[in-house]
C-alpha atoms as a PDB file:
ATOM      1  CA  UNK A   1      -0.368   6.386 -14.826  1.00  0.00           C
ATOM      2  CA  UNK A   2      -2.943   3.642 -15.481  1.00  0.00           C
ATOM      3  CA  UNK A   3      -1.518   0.866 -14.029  1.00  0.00           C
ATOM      4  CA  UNK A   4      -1.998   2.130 -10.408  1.00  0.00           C
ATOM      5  CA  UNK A   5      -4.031  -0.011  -7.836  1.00  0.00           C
ATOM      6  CA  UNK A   6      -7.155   1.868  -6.669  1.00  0.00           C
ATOM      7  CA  UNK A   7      -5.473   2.343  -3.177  1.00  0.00           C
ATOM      8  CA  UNK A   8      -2.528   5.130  -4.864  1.00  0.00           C
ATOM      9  CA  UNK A   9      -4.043   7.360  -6.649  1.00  0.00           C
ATOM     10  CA  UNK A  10      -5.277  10.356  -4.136  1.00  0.00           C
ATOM     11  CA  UNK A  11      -8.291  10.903  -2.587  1.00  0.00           C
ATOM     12  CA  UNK A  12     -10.287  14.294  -3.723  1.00  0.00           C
ATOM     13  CA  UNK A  13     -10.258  15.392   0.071  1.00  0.00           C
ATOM     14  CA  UNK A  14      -6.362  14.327   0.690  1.00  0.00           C
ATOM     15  CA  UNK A  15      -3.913  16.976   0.943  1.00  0.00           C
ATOM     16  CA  UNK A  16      -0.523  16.158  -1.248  1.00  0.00           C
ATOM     17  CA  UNK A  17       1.779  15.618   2.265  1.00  0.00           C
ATOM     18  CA  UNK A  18      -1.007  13.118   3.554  1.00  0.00           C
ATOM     19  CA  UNK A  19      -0.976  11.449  -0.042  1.00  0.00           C
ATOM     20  CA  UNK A  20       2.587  10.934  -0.328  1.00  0.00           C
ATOM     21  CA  UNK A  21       2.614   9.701   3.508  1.00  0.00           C
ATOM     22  CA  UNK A  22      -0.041   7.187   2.685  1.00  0.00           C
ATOM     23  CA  UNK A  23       1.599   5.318   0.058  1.00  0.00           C
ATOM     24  CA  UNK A  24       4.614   5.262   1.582  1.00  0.00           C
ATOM     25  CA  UNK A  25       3.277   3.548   4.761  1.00  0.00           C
ATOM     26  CA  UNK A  26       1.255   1.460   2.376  1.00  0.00           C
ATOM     27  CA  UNK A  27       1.927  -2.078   0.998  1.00  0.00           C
ATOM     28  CA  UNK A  28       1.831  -1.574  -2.982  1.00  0.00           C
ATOM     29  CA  UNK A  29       0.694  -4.892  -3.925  1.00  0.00           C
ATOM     30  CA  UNK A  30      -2.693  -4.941  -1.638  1.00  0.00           C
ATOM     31  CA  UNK A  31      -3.016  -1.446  -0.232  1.00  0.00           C
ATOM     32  CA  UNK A  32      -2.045  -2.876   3.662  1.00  0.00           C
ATOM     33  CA  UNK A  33      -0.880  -0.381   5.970  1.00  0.00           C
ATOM     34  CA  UNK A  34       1.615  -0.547   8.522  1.00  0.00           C
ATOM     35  CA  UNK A  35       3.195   2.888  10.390  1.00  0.00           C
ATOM     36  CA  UNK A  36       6.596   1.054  11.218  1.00  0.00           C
ATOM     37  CA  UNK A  37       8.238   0.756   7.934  1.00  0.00           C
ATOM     38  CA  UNK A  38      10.374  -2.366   9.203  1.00  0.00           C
ATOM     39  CA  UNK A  39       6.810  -4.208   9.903  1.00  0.00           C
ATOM     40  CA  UNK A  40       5.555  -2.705   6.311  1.00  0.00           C
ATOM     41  CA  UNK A  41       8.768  -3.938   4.514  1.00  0.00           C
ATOM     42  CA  UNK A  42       7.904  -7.305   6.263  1.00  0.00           C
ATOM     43  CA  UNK A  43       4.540  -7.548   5.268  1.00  0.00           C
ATOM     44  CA  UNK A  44       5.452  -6.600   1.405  1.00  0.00           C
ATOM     45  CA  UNK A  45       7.703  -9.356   1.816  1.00  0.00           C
ATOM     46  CA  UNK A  46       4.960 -11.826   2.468  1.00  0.00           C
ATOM     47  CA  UNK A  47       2.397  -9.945   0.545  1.00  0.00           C
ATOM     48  CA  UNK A  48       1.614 -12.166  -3.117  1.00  0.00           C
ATOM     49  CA  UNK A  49       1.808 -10.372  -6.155  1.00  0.00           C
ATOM     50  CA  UNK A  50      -1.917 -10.939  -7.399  1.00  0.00           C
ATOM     51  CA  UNK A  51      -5.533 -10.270  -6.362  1.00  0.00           C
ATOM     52  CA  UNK A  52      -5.704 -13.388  -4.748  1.00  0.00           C
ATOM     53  CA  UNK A  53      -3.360 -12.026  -1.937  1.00  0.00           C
ATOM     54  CA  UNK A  54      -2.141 -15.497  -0.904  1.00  0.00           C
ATOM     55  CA  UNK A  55       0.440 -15.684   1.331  1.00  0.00           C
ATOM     56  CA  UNK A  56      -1.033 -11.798   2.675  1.00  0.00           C
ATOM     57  CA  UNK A  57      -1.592 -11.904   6.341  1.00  0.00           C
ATOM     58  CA  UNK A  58      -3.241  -7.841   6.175  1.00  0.00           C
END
């Protein structure tokens, strides 16, 4: 799994349940996150697909 943004891979302190809640209430193209999944799905919506993150309001 190379091809994962720095944001989803886990932390070396994070616990596997706090993990998997974090990228779930995360945006996967910039990392944003949002605890209302509506507001996340929302945000991916706007959210460009590149490093720029034009069009990203996070």
């Amino acid at each position: 799994m190379t091809d994962l943004k720095p944001w989803q891979h886990q932390q070396p302190d994070e616990g596997r349940a706090h993990f998997l809640n974090r990228l779930m209430h995360s945006c996967y193209r910039c990392g944003h996150r949002e605890n209302d999944l509506g507001a996340l799905a929302k945000h991916e919506d706007r959210c460009a697909d590149d490093d720029t993150k034009i069009g990203c309001s996070a």
